[in-house]
N, C-alpha and C. Protein backbone atom coordinates (compact mmCIF):
# COMPACT_ATOMS: atom_id res chain seq x y z
N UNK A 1 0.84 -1.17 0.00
CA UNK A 1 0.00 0.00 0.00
C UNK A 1 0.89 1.24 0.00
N UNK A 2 0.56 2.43 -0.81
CA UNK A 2 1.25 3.61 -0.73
C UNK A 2 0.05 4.79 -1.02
N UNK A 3 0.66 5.62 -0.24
CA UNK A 3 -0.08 6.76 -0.07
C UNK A 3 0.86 7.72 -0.98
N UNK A 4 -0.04 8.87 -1.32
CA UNK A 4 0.38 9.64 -2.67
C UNK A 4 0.54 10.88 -2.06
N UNK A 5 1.24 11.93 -1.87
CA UNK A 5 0.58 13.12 -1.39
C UNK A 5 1.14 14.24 -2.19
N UNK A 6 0.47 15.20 -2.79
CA UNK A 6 0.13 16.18 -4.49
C UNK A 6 -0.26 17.22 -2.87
N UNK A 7 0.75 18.65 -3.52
CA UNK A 7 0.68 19.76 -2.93
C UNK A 7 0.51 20.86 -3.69
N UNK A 8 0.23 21.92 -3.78
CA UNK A 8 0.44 23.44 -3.80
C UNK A 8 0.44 24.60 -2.87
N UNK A 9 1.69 24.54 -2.51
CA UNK A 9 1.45 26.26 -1.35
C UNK A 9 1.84 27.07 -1.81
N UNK A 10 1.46 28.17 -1.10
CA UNK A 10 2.19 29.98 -1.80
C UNK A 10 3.38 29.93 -1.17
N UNK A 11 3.86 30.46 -2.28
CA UNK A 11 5.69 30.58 -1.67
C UNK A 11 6.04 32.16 -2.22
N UNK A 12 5.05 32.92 -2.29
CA UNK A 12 5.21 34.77 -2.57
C UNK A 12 6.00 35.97 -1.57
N UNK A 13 5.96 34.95 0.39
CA UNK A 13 6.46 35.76 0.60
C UNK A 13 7.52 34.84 1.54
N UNK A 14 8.52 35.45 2.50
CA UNK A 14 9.27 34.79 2.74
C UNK A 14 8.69 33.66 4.46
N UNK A 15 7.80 34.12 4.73
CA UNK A 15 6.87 33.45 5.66
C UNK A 15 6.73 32.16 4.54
N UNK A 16 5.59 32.12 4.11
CA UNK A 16 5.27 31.08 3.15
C UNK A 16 6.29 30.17 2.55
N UNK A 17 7.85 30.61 2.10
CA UNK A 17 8.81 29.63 1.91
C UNK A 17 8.82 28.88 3.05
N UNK A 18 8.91 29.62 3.89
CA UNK A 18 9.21 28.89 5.18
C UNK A 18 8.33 27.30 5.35
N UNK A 19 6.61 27.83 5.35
CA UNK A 19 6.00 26.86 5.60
C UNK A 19 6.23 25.76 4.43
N UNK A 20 6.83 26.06 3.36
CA UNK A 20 6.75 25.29 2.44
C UNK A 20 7.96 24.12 2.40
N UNK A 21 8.89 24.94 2.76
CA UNK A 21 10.21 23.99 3.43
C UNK A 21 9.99 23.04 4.67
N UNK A 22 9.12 23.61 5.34
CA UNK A 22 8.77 22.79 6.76
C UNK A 22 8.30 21.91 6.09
N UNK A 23 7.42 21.75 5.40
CA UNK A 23 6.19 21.01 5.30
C UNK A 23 6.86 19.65 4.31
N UNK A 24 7.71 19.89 3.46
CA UNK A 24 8.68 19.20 2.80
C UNK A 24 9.56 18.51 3.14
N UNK A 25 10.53 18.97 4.13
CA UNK A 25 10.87 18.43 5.37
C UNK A 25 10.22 17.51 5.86
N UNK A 26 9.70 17.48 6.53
CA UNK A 26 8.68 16.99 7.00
C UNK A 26 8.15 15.64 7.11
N UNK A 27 8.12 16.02 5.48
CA UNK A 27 7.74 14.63 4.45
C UNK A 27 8.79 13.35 4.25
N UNK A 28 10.03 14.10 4.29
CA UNK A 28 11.30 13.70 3.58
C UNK A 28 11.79 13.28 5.11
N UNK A 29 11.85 13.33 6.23
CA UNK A 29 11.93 13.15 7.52
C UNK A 29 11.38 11.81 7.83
N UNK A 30 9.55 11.73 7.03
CA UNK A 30 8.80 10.70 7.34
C UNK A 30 8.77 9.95 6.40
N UNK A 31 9.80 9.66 5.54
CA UNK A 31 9.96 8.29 4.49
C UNK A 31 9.28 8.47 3.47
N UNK A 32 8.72 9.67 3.22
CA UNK A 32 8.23 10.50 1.35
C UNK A 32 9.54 9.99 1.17
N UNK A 33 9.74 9.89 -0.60
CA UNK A 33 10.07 10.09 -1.34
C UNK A 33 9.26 11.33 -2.45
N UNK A 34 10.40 11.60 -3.13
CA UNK A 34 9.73 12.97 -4.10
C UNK A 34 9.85 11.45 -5.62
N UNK A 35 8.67 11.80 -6.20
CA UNK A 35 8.44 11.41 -7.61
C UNK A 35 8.01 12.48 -8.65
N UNK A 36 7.78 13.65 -8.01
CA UNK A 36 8.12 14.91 -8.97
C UNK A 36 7.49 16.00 -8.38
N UNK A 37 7.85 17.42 -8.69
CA UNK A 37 8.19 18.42 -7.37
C UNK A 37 6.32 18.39 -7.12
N UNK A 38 6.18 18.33 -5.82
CA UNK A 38 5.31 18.71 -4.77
C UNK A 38 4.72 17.02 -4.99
N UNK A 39 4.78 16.17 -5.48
CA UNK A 39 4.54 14.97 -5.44
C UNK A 39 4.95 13.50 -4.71
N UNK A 40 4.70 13.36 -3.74
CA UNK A 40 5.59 12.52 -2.89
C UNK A 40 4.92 11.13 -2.02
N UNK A 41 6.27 10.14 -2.47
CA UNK A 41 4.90 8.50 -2.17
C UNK A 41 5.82 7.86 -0.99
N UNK A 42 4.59 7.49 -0.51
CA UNK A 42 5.34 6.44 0.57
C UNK A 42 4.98 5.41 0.79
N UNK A 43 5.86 3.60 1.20
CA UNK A 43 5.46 2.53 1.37
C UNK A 43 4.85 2.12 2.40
N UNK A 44 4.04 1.59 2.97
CA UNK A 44 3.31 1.00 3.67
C UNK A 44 3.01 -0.67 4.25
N UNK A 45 3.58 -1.46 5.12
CA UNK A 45 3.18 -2.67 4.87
C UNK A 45 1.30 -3.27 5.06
N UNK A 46 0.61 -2.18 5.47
CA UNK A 46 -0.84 -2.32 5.37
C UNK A 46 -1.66 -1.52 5.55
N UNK A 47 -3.21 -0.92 5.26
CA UNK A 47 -3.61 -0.05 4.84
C UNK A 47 -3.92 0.91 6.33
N UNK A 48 -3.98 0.01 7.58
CA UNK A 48 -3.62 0.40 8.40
C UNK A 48 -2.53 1.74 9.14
N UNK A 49 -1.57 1.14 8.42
CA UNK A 49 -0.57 1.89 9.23
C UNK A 49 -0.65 3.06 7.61
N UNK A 50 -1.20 3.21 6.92
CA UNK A 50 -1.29 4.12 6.02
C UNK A 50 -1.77 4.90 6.68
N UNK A 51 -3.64 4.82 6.90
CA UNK A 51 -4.48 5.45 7.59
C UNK A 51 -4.22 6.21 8.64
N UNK A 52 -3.38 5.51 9.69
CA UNK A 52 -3.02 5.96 10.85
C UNK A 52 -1.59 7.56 10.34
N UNK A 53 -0.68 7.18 9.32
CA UNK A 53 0.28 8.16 8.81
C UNK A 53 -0.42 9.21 8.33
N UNK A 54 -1.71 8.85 7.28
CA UNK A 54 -2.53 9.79 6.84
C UNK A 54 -2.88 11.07 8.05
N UNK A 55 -3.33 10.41 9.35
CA UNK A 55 -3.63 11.17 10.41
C UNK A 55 -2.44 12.46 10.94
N UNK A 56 -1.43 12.07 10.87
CA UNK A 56 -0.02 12.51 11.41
C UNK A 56 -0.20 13.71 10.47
N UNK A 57 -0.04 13.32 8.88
CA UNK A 57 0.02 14.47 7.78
C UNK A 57 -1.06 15.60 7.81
N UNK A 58 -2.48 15.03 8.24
CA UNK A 58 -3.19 15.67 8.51
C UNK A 58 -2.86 17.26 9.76
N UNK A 59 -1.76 16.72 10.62
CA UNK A 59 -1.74 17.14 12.02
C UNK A 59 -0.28 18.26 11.20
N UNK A 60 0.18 17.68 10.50
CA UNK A 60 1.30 18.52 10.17
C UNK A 60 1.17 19.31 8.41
N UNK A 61 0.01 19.53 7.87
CA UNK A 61 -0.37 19.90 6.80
C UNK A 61 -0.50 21.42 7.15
N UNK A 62 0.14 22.22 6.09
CA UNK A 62 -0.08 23.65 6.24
C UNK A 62 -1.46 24.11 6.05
N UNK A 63 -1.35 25.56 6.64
CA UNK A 63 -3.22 25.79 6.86
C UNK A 63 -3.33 26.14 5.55
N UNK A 64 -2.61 26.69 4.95
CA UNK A 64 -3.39 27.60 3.53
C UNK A 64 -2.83 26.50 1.99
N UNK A 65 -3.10 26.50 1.05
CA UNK A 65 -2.65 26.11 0.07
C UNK A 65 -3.35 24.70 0.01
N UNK A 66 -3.11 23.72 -0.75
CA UNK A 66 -3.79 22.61 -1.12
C UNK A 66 -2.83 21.68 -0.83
N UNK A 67 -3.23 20.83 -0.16
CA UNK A 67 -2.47 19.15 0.37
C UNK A 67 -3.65 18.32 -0.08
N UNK A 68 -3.15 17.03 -1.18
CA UNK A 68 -4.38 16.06 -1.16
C UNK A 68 -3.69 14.80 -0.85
N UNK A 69 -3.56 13.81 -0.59
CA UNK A 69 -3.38 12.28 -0.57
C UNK A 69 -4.49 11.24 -0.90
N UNK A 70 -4.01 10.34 -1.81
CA UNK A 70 -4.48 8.91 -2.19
C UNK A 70 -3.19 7.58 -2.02
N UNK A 71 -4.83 6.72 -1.29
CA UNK A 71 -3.57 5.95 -1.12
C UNK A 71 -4.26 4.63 -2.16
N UNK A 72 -3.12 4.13 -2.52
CA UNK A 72 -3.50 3.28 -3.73
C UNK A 72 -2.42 2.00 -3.39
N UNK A 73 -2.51 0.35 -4.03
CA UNK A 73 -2.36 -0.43 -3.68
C UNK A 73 -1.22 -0.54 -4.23
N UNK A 74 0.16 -1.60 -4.23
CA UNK A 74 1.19 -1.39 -5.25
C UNK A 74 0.30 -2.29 -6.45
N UNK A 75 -0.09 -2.80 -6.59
CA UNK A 75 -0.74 -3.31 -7.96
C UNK A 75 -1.00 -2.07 -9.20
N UNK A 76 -2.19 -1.02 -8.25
CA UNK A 76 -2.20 0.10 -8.96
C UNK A 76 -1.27 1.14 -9.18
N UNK A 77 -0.30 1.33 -8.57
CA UNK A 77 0.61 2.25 -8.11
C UNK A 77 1.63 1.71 -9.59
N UNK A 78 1.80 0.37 -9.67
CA UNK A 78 2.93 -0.72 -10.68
C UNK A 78 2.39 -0.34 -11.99
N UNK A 79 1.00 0.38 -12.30
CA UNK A 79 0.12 0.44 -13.41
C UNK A 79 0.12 1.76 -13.98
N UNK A 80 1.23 2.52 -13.13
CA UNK A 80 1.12 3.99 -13.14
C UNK A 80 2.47 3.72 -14.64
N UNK A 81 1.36 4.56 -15.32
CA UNK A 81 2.50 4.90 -16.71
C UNK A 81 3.09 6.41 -16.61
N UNK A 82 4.39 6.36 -17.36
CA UNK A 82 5.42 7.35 -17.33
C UNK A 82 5.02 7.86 -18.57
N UNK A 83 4.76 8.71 -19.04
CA UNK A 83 4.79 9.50 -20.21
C UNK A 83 6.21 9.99 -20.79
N UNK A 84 6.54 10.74 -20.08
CA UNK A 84 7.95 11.90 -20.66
C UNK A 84 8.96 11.92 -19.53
N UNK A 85 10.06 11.66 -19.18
CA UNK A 85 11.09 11.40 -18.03
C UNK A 85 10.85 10.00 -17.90
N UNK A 86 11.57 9.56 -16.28
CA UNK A 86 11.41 8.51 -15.95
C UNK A 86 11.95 8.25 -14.35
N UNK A 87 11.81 7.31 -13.67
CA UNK A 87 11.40 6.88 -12.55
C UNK A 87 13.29 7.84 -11.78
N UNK A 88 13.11 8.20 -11.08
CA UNK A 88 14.78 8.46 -10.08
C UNK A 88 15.09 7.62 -9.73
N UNK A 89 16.35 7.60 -9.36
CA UNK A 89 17.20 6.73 -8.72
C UNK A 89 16.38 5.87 -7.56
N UNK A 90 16.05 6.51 -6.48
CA UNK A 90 15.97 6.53 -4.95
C UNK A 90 14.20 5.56 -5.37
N UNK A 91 13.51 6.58 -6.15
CA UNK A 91 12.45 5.65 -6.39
C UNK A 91 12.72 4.33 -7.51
N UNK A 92 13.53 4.34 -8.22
CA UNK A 92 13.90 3.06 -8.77
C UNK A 92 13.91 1.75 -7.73
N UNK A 93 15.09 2.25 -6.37
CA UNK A 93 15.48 1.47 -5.70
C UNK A 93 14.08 0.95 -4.71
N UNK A 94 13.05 2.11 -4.53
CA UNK A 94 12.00 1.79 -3.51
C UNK A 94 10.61 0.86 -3.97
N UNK A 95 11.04 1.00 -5.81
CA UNK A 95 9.92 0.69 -6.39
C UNK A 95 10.51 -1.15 -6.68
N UNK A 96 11.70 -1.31 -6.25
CA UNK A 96 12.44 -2.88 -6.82
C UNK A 96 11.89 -3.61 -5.64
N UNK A 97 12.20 -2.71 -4.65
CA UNK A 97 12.02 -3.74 -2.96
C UNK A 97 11.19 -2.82 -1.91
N UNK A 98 9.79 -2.39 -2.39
CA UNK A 98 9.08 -1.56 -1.51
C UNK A 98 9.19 -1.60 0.05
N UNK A 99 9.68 -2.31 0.44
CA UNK A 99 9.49 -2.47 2.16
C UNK A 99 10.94 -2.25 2.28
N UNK A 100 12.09 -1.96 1.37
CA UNK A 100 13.55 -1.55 2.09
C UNK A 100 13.05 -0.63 2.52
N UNK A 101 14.21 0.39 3.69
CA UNK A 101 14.29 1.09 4.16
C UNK A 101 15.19 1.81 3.60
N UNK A 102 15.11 3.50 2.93
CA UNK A 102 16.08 4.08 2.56
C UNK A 102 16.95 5.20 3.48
């Protein structure tokens, strides 16, 4: 199971970088990976302990701007087509052996 989480915040003034770095941080702290900018997935061994992470993000989501998450199964997640670029390194390695630890 992996959860998806798709952002947009204002980053116009230097307050707002701020929250936007926190919030990124954050992510990257709690075993996100980035799959492309404001786009970031993480592994799960059951939908459980998704749900329960979902809660955490909830608790640490900035007030203004848009945070969404889906969490989707690796079956569907394996079904996700690449158009133009291609997978990073770090997600190469997470997408070979989802439950390593990076």
């Amino acid at each position: 199971m992996r959860t998806i989480v798709f952002f947009d915040l204002p980053v116009t003034t230097r307050k707002e970088r701020r929250i936007y770095t926190d919030f990124r941080k954050w992510l990257i702290k709690n075993g996100h990976i980035m799959i492309q900018y404001s786009v970031y997935v993480k592994v799960f061994t059951n939908r459980d302990a998704a749900v329960k992470h979902i809660g955490k993000l909830r608790q640490n989501a900035p007030k203004s701007g848009a945070v969404r998450v889906m969490l989707v199964t690796e079956k569907q997640y394996a079904r996700m087509e690449i158009i133009v670029g291609g997978k990073s390194a770090q997600e190469e390695e997470c997408t070979t052996d989802p439950l390593m630890i990076l």
